[in-house]
PDB file of N, CA and C in Angstrom:
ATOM      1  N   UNK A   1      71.793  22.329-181.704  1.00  0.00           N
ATOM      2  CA  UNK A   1      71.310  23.561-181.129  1.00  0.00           C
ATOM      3  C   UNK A   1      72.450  24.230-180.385  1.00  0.00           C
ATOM      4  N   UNK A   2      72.582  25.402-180.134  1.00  0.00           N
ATOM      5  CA  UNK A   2      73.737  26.313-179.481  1.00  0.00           C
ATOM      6  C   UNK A   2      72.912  26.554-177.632  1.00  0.00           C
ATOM      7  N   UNK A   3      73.749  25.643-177.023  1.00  0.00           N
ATOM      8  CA  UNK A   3      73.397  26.427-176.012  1.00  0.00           C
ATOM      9  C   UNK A   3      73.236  27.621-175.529  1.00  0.00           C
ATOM     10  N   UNK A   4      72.133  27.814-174.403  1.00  0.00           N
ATOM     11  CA  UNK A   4      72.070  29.332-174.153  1.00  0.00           C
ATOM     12  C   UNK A   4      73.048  29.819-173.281  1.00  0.00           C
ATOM     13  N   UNK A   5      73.312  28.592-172.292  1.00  0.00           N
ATOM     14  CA  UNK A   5      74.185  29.017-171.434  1.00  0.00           C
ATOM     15  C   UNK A   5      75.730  29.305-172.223  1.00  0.00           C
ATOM     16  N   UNK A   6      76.388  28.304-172.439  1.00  0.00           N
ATOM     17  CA  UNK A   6      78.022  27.943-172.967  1.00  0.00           C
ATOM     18  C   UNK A   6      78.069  28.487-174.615  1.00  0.00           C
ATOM     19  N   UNK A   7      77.002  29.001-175.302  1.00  0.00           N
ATOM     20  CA  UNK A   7      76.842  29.223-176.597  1.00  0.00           C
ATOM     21  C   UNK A   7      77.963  28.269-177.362  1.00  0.00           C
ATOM     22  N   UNK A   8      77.644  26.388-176.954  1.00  0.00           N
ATOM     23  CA  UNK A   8      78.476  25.605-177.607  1.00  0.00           C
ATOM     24  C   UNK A   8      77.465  25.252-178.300  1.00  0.00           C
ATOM     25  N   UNK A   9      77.630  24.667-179.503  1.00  0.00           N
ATOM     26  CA  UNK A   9      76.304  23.427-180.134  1.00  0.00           C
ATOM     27  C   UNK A   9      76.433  22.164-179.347  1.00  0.00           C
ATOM     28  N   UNK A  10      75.443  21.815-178.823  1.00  0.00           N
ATOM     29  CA  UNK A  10      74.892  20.641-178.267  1.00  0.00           C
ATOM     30  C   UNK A  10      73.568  20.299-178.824  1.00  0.00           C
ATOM     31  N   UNK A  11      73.758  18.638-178.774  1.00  0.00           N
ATOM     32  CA  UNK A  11      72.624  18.006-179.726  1.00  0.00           C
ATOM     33  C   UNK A  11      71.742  18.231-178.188  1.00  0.00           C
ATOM     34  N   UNK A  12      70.687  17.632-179.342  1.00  0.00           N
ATOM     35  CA  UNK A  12      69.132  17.551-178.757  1.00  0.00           C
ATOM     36  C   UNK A  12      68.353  16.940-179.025  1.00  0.00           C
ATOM     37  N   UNK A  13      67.342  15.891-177.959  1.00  0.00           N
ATOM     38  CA  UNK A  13      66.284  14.992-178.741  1.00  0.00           C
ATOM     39  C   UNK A  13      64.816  15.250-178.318  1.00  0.00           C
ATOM     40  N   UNK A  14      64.389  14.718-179.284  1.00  0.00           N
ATOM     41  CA  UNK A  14      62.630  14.683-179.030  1.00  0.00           C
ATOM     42  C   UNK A  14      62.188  13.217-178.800  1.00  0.00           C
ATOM     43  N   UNK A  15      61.034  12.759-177.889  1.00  0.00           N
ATOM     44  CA  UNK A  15      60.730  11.877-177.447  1.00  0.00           C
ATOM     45  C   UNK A  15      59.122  12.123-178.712  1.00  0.00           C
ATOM     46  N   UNK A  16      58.901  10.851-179.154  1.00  0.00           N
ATOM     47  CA  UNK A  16      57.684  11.029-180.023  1.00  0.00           C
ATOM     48  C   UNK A  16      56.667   9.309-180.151  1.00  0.00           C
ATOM     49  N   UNK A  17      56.152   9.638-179.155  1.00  0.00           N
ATOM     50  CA  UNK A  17      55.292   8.468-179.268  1.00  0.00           C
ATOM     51  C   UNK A  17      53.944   8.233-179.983  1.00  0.00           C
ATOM     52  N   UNK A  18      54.040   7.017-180.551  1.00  0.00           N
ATOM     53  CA  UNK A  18      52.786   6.243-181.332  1.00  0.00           C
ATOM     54  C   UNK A  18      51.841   5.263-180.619  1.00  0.00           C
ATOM     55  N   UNK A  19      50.863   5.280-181.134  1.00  0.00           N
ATOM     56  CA  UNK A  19      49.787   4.267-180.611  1.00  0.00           C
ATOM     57  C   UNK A  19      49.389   3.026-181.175  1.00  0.00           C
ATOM     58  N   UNK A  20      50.373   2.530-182.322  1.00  0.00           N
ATOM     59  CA  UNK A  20      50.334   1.810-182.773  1.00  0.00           C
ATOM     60  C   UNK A  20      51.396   1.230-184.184  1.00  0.00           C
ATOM     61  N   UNK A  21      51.781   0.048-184.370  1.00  0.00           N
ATOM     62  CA  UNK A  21      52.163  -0.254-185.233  1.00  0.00           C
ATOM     63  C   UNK A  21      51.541  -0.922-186.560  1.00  0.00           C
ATOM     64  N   UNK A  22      51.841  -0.328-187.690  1.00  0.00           N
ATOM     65  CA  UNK A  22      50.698  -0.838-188.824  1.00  0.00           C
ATOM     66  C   UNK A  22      51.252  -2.389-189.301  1.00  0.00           C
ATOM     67  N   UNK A  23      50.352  -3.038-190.344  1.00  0.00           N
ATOM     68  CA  UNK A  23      51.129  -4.033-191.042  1.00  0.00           C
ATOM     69  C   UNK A  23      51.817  -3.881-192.033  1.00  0.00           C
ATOM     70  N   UNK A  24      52.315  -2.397-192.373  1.00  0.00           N
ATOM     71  CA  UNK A  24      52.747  -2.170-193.375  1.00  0.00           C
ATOM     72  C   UNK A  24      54.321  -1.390-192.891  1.00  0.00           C
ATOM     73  N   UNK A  25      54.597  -1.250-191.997  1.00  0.00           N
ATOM     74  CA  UNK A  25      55.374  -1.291-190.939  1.00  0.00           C
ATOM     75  C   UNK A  25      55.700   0.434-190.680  1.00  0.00           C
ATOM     76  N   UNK A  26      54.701   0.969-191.537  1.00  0.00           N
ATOM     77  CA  UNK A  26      54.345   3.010-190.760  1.00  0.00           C
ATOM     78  C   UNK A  26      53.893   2.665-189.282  1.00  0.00           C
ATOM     79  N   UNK A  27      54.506   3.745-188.527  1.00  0.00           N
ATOM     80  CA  UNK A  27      53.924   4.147-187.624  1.00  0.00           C
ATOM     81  C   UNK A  27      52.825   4.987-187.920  1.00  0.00           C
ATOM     82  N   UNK A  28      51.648   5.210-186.628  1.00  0.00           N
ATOM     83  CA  UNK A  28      50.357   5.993-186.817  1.00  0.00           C
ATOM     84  C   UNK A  28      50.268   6.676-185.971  1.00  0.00           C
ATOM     85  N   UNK A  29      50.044   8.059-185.673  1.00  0.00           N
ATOM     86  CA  UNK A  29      49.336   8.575-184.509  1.00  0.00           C
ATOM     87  C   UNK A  29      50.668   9.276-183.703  1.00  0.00           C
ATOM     88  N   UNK A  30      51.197   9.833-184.306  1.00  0.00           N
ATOM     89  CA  UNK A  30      52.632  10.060-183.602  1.00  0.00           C
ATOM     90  C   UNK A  30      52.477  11.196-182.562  1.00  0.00           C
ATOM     91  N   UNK A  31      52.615  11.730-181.736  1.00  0.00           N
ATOM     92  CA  UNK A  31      52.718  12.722-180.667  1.00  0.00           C
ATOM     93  C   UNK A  31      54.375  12.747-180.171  1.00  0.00           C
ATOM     94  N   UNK A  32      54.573  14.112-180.290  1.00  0.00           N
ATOM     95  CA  UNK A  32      55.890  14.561-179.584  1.00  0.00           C
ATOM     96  C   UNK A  32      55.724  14.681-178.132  1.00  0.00           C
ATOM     97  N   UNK A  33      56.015  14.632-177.321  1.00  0.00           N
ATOM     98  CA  UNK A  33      56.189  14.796-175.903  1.00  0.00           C
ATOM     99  C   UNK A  33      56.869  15.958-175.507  1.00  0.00           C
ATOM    100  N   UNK A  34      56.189  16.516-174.458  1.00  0.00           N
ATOM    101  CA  UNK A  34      56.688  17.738-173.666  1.00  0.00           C
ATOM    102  C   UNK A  34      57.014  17.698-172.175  1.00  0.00           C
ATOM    103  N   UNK A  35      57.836  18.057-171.580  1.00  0.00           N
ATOM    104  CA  UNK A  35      57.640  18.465-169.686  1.00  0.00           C
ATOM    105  C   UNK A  35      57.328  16.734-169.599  1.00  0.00           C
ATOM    106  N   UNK A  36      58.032  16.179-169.719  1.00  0.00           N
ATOM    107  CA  UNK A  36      57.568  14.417-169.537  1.00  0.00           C
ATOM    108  C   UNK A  36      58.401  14.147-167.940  1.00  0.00           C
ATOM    109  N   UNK A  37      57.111  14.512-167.445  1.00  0.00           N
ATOM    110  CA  UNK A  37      58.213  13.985-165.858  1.00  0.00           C
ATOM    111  C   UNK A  37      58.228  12.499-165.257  1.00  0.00           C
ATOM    112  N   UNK A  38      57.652  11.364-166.207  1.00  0.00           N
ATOM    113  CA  UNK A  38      57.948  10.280-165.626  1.00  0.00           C
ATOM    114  C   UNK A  38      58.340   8.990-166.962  1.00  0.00           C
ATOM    115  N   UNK A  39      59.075   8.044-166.945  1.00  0.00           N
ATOM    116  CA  UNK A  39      59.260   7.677-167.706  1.00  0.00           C
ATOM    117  C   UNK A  39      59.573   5.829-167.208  1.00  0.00           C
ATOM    118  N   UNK A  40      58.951   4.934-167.728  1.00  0.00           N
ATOM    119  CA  UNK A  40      59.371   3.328-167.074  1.00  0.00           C
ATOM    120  C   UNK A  40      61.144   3.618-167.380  1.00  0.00           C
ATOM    121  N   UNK A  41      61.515   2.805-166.342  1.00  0.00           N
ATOM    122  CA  UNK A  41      62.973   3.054-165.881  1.00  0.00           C
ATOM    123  C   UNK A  41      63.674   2.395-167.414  1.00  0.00           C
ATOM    124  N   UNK A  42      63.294   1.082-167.636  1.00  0.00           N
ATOM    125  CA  UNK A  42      63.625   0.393-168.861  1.00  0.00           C
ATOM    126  C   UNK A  42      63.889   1.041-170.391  1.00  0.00           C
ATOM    127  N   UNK A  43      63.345   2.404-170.429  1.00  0.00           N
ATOM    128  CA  UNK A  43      63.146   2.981-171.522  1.00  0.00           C
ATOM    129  C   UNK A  43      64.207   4.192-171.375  1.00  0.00           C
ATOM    130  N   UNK A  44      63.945   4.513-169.872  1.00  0.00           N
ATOM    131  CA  UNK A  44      65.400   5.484-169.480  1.00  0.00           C
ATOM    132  C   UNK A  44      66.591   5.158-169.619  1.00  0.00           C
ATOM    133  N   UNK A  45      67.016   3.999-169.286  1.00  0.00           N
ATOM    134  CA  UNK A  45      68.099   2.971-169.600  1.00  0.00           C
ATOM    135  C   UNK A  45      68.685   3.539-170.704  1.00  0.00           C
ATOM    136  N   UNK A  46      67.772   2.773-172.076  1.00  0.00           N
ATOM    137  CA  UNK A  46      67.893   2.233-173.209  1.00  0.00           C
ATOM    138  C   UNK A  46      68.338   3.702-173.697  1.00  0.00           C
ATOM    139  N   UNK A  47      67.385   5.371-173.691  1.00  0.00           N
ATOM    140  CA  UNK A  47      67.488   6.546-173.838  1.00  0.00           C
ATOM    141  C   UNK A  47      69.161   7.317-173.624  1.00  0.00           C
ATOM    142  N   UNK A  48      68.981   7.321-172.444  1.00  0.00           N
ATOM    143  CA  UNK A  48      70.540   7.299-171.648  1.00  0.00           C
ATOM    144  C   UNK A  48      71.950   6.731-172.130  1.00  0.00           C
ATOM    145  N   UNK A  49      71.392   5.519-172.991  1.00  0.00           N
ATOM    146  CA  UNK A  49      72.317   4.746-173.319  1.00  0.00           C
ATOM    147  C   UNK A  49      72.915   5.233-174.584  1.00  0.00           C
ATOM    148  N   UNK A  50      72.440   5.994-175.669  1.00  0.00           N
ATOM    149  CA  UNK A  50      72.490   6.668-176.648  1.00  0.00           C
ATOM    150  C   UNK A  50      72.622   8.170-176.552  1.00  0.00           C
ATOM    151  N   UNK A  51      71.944   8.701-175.651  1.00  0.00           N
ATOM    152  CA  UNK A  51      71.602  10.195-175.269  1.00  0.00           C
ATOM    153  C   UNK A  51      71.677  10.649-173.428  1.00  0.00           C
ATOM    154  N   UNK A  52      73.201  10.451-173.186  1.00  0.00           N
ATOM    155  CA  UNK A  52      73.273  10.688-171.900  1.00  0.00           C
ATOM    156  C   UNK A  52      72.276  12.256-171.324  1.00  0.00           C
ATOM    157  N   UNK A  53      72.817  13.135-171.806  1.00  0.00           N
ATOM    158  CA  UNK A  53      71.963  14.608-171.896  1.00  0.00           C
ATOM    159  C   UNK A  53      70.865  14.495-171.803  1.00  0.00           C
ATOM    160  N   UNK A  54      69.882  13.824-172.126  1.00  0.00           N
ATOM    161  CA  UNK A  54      68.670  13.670-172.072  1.00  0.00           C
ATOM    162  C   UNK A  54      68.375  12.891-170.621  1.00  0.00           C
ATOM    163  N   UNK A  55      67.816  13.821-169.321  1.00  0.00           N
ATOM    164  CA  UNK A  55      67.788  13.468-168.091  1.00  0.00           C
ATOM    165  C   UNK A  55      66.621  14.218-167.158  1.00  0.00           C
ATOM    166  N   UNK A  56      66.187  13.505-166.178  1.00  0.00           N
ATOM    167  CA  UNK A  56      65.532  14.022-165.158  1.00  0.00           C
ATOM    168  C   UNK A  56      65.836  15.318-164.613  1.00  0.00           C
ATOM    169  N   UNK A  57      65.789  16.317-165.163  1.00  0.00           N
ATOM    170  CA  UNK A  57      66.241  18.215-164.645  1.00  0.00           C
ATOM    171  C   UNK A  57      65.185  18.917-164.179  1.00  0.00           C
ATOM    172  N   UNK A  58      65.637  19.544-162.543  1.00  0.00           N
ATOM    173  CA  UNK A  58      64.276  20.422-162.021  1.00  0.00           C
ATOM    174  C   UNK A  58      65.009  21.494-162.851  1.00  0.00           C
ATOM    175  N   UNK A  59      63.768  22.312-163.638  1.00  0.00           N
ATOM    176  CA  UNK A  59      63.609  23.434-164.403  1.00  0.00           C
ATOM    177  C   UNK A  59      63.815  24.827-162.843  1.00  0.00           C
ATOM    178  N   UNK A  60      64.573  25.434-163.291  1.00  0.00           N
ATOM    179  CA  UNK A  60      63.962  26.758-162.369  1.00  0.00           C
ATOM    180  C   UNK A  60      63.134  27.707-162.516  1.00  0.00           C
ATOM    181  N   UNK A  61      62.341  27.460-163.788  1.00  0.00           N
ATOM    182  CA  UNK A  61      61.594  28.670-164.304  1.00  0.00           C
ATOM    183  C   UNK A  61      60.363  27.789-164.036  1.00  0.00           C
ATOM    184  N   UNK A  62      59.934  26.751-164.134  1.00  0.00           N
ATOM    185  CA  UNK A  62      58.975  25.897-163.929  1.00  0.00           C
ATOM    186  C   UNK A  62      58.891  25.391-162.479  1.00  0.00           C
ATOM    187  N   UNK A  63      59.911  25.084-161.865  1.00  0.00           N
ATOM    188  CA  UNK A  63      60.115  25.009-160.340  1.00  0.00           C
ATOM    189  C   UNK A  63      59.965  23.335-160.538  1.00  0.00           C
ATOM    190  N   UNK A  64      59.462  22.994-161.825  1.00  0.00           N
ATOM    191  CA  UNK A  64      59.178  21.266-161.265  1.00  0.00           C
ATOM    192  C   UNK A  64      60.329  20.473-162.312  1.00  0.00           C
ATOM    193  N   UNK A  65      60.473  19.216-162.318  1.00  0.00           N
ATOM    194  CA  UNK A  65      61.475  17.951-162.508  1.00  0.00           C
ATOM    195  C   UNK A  65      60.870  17.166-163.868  1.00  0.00           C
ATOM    196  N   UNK A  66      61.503  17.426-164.889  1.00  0.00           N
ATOM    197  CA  UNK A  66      61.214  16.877-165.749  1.00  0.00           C
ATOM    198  C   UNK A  66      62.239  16.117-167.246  1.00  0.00           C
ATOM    199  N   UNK A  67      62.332  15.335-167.709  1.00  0.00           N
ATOM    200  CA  UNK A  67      62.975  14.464-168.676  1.00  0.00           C
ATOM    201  C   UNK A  67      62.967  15.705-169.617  1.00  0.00           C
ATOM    202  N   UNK A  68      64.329  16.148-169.686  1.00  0.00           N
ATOM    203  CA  UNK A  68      64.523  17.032-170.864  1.00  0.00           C
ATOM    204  C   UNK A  68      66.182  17.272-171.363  1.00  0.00           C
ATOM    205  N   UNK A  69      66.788  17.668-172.297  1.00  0.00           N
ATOM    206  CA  UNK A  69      67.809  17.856-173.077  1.00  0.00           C
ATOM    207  C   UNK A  69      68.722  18.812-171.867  1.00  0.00           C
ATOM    208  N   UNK A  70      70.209  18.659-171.649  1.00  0.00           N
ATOM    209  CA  UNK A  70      71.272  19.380-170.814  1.00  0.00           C
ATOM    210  C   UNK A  70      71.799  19.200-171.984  1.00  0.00           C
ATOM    211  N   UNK A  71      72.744  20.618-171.692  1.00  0.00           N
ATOM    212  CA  UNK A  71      74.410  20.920-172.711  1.00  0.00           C
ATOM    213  C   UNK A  71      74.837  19.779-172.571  1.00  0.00           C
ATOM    214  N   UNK A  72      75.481  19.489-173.691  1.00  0.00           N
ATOM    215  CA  UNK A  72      76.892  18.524-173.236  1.00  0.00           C
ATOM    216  C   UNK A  72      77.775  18.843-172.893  1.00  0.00           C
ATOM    217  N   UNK A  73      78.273  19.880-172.834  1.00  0.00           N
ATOM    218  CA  UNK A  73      79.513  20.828-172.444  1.00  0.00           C
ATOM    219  C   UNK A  73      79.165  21.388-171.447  1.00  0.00           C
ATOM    220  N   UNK A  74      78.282  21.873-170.451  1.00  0.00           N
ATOM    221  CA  UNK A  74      78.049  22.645-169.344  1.00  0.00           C
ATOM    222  C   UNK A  74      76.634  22.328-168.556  1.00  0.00           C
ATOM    223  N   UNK A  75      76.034  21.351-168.895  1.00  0.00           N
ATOM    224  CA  UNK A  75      75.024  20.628-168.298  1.00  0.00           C
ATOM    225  C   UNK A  75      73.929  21.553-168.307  1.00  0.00           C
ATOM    226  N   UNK A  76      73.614  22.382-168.238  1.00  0.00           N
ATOM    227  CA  UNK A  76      72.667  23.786-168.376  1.00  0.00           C
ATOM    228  C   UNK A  76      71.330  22.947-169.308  1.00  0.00           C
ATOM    229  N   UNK A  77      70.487  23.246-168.719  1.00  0.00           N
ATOM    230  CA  UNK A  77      68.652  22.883-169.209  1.00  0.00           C
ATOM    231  C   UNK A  77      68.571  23.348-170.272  1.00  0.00           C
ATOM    232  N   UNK A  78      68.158  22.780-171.116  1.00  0.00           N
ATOM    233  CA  UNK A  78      67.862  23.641-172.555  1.00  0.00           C
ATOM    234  C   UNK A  78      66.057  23.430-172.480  1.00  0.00           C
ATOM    235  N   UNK A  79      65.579  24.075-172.202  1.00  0.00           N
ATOM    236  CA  UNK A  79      64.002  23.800-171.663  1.00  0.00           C
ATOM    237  C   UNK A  79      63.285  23.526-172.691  1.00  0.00           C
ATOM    238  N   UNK A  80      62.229  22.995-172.505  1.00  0.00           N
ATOM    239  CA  UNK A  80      61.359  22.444-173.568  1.00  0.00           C
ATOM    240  C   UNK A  80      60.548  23.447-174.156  1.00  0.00           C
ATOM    241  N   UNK A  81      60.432  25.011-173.709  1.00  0.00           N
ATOM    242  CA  UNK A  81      59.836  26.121-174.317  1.00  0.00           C
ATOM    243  C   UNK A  81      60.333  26.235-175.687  1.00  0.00           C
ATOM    244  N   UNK A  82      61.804  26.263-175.006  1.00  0.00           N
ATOM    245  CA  UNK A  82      62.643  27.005-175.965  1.00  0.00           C
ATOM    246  C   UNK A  82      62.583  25.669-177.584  1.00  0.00           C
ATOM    247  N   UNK A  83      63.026  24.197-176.967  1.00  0.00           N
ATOM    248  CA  UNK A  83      62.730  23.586-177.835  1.00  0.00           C
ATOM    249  C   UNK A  83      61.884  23.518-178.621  1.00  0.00           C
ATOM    250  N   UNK A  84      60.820  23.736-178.751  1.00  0.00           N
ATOM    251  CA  UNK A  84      59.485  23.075-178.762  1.00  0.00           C
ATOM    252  C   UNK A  84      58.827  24.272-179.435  1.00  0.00           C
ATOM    253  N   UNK A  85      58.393  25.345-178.775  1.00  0.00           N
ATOM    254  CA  UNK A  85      57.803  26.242-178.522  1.00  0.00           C
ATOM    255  C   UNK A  85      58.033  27.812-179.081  1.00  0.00           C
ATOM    256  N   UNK A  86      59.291  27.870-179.076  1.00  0.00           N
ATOM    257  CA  UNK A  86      59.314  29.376-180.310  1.00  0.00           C
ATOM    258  C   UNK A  86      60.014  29.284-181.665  1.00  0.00           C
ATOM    259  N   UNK A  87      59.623  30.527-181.969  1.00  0.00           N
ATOM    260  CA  UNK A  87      59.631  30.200-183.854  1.00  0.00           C
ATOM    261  C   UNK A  87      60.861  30.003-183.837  1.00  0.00           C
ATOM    262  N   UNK A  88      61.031  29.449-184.908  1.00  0.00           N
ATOM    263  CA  UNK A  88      62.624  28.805-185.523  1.00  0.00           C
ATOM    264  C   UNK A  88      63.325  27.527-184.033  1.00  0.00           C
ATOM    265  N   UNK A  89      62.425  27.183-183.300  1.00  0.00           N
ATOM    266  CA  UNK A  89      62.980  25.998-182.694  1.00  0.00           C
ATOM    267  C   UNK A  89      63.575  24.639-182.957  1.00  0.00           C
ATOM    268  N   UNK A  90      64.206  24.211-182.399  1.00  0.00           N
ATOM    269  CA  UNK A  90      64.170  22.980-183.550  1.00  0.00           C
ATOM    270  C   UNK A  90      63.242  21.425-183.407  1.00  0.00           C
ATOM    271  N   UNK A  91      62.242  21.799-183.054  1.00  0.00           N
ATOM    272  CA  UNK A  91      61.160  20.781-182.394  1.00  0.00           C
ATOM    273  C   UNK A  91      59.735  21.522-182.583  1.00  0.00           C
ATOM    274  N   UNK A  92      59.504  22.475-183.504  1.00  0.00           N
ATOM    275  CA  UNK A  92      58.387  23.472-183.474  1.00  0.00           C
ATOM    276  C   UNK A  92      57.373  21.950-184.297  1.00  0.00           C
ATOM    277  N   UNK A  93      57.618  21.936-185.332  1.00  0.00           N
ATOM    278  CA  UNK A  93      57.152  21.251-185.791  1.00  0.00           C
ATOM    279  C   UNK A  93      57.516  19.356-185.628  1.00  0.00           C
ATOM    280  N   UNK A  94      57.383  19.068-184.200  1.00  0.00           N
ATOM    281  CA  UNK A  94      57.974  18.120-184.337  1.00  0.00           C
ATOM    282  C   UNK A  94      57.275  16.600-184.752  1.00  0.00           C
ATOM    283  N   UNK A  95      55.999  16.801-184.555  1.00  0.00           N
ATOM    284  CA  UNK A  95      55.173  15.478-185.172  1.00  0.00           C
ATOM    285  C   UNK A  95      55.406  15.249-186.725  1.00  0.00           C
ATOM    286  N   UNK A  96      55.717  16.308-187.760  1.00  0.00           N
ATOM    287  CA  UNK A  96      56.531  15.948-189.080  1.00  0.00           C
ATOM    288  C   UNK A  96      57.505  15.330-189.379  1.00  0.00           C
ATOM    289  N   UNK A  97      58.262  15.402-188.009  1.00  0.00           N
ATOM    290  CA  UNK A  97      59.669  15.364-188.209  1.00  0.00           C
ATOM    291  C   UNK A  97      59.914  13.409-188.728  1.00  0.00           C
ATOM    292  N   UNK A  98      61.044  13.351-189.095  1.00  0.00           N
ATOM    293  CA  UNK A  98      61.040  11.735-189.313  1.00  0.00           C
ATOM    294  C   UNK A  98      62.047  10.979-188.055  1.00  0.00           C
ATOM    295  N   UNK A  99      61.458   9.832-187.874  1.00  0.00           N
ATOM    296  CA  UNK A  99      62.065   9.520-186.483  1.00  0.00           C
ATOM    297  C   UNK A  99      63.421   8.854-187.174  1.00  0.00           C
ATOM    298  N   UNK A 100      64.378   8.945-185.717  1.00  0.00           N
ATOM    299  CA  UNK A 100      66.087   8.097-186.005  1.00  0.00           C
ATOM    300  C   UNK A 100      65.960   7.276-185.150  1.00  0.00           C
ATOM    301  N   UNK A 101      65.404   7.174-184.463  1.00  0.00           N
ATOM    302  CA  UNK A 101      65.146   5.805-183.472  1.00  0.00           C
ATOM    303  C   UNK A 101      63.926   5.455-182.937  1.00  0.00           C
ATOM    304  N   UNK A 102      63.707   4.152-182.871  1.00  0.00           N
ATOM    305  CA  UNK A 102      62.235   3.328-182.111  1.00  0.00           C
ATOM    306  C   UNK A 102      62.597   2.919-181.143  1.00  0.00           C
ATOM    307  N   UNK A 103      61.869   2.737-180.287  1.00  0.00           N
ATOM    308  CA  UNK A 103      61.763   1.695-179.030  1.00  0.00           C
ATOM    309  C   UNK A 103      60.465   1.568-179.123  1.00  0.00           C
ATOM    310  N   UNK A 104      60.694   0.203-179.152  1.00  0.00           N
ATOM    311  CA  UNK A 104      59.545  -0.829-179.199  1.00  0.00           C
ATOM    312  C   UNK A 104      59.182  -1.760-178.371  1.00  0.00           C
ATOM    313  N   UNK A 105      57.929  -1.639-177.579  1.00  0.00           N
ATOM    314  CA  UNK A 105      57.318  -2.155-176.381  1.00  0.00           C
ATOM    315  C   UNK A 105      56.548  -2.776-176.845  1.00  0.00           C
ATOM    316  N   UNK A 106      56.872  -4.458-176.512  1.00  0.00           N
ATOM    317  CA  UNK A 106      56.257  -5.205-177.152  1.00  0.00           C
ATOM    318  C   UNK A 106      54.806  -5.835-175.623  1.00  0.00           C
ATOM    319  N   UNK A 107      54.324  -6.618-176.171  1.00  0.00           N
ATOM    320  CA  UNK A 107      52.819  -6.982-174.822  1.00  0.00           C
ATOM    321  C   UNK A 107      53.580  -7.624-174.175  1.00  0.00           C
ATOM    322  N   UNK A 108      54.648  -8.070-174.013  1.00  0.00           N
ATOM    323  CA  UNK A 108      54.968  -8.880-172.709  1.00  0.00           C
ATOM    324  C   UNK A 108      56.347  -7.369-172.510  1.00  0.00           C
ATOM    325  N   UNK A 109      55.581  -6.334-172.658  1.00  0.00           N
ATOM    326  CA  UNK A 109      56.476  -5.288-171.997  1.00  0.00           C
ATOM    327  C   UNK A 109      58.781  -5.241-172.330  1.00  0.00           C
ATOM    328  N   UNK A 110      58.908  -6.486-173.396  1.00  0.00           N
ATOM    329  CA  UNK A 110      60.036  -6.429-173.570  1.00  0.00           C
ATOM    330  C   UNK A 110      60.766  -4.715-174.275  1.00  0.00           C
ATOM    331  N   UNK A 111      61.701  -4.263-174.155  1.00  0.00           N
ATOM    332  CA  UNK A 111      61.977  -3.118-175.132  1.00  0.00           C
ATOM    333  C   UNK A 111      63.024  -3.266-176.048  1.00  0.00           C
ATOM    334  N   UNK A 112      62.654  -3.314-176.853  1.00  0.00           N
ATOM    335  CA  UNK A 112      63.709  -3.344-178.424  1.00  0.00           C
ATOM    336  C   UNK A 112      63.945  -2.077-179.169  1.00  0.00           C
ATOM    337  N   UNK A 113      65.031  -1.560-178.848  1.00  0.00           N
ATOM    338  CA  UNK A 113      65.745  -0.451-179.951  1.00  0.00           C
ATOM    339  C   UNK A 113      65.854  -0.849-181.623  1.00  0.00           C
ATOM    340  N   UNK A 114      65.315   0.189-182.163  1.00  0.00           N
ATOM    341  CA  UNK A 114      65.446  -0.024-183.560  1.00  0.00           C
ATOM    342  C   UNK A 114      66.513   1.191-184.199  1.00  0.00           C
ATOM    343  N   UNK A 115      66.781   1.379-185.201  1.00  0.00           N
ATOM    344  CA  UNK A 115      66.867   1.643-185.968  1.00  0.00           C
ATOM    345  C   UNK A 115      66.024   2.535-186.877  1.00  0.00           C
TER     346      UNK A 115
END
């Protein structure tokens, strides 16, 4: 995506959670996430660790603090409207989209990055 601020291209991610894993090893039930203002620290880690840009930012147009995409080049909010939300975004359609990474929360709460 081209920032608005620095008009550099800087990447961008979507957070897209499932409710389940099949035995056939599809995911089901996928939901993209928006304005996500809280996140278990363990998963921030793991996020961070791949996708520094992707961080806790108070919005000024929203006034509130939420897990969303900064430039890489000029740190500037790329807001989740803009992502998400108008035509030709690149997250409009994002429950289609095909995932590049899992994290996987297993019942004893361990987290495993996939692939």
């Amino acid at each position: 995506m081209k920032c608005w601020k620095c008009k550099k291209d800087t990447k961008v991610i979507a957070l897209k959670f499932y409710r389940d894993l099949k035995s056939n090893k599809k995911y089901s039930n996928p939901h993209v996430q928006r304005y996500i203002e809280t996140l278990p620290l363990d998963i921030v880690s793991i996020i961070q660790t791949k996708y520094p840009f992707y961080k806790s930012t108070l919005s000024r147009t929203t006034k509130e603090k939420y897990f969303a995409n900064n430039c890489s080049h000029c740190t500037a909010l790329q807001g989740d409207y803009n992502l998400y939300e108008e035509i030709n975004s690149p997250f409009l359609n994002g429950s289609q989209m095909p995932c590049k990474h899992y994290i996987l929360l297993s019942k004893n709460k361990n987290v495993i990055l996939q692939k």
